[in-house]
Protein backbone atom coordinates (compact mmCIF):
# COMPACT_ATOMS: atom_id res chain seq x y z
CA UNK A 1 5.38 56.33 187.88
CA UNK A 2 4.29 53.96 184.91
CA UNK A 3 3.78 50.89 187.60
CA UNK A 4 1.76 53.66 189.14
CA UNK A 5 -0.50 54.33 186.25
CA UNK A 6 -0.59 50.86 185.43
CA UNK A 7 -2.35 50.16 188.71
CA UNK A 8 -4.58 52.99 188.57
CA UNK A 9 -5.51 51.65 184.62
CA UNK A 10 -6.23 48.17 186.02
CA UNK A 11 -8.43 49.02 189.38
CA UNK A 12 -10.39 51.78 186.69
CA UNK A 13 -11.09 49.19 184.30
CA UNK A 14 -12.68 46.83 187.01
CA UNK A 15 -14.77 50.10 187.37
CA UNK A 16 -18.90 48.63 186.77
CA UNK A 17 -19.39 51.02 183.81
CA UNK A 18 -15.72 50.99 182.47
CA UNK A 19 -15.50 47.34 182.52
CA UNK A 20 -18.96 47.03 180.40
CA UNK A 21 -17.44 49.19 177.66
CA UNK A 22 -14.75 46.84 177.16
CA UNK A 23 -16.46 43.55 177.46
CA UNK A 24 -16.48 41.87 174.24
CA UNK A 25 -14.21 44.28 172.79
CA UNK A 26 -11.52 42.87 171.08
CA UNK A 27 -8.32 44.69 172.37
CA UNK A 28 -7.41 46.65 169.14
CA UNK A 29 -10.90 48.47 168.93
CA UNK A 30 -10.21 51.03 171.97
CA UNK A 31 -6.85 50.29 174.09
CA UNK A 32 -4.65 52.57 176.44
CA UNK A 33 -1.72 54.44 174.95
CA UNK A 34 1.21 54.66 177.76
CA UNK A 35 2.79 57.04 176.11
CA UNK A 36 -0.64 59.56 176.02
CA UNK A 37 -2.39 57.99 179.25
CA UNK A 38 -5.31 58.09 177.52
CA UNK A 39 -7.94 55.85 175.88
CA UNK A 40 -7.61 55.15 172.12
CA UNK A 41 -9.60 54.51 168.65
CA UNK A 42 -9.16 53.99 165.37
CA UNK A 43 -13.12 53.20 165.07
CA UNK A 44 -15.36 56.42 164.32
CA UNK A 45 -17.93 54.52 166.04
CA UNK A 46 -16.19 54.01 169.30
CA UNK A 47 -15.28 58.07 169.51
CA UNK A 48 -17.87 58.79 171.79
CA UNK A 49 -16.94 55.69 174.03
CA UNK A 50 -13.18 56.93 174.05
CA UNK A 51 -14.41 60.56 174.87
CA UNK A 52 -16.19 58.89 177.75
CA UNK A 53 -13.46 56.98 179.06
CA UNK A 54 -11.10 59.12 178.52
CA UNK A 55 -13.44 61.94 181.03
CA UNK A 56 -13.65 58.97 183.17
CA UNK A 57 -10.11 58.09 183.51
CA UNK A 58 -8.92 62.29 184.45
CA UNK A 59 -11.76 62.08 187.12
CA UNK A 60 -10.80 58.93 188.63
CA UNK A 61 -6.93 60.65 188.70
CA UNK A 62 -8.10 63.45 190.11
CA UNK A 63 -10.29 61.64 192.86
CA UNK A 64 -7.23 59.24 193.47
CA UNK A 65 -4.84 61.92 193.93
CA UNK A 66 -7.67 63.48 196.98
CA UNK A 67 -7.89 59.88 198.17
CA UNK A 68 -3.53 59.52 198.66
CA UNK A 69 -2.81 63.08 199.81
CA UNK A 70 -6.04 62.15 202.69
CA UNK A 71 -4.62 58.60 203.73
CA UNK A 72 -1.02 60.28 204.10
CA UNK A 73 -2.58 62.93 206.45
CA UNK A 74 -4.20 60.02 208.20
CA UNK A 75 -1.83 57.98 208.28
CA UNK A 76 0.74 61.20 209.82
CA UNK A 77 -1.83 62.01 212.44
CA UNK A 78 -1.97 58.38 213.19
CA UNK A 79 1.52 58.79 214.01
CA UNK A 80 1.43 61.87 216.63
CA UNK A 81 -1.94 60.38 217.82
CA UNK A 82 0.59 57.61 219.35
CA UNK A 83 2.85 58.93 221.90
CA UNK A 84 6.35 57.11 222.27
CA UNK A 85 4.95 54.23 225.16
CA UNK A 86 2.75 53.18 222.92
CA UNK A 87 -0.44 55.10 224.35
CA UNK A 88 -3.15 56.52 221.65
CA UNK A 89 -4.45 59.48 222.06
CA UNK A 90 -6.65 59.91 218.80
C-alpha cells in the first residue's frame, strides 16, 4: 500500500500546478507526511498552499480510484470479449 501511495505522490507532483508549488521550495518548507498522507507546513505562509494541495491530493485519490476500478472492468470484459480460439468478439 505505501509503494502504492508513493507512486500516486510522485505522478501528482509532476501534476502542472502541483509541480509549480514546489519549484524552488526547499524540501523542509511543505513536504509529505507518510504517516498522515497529507501535505505539510511549519510556515504560516505556506497554509493556504498546503490546504490546496492537500484538496488536490484527496481529488486526485478519488479520481484514481474511478480510473483502476474502470481499467479492471475493461480489462475483465477484454477477457470474455475473447473466446477460447482466440476470436474477439468486442
Amino acid at each position: 500500500m505505501k509503494e502504492r501511495i508513493q507512486q500516486l505522490k510522485i505522478d501528482f507532483e509532476k501534476l502542472e500546478t502541483v509541480s509549480e508549488i514546489f519549484n524552488g521550495l526547499h524540501p523542509t518548507i511543505i513536504w509529505f507526511s507518510d504517516t498522515e498522507s497529507k501535505y505539510e507546513t511549519s510556515f504560516v505562509n505556506f497554509e493556504e498552499k498546503v490546504i490546496w494541495l492537500n484538496g488536490a491530493w484527496y481529488a486526485f485519490q478519488e479520481q484514481q480510484k474511478r480510473i483502476d476500478s474502470l481499467s479492471k472492468h475493461l480489462n475483465k470484459f477484454m477477457e470474455l470479449a475473447v473466446d477460447d480460439m482466440g476470436e474477439i468478439y468486442a
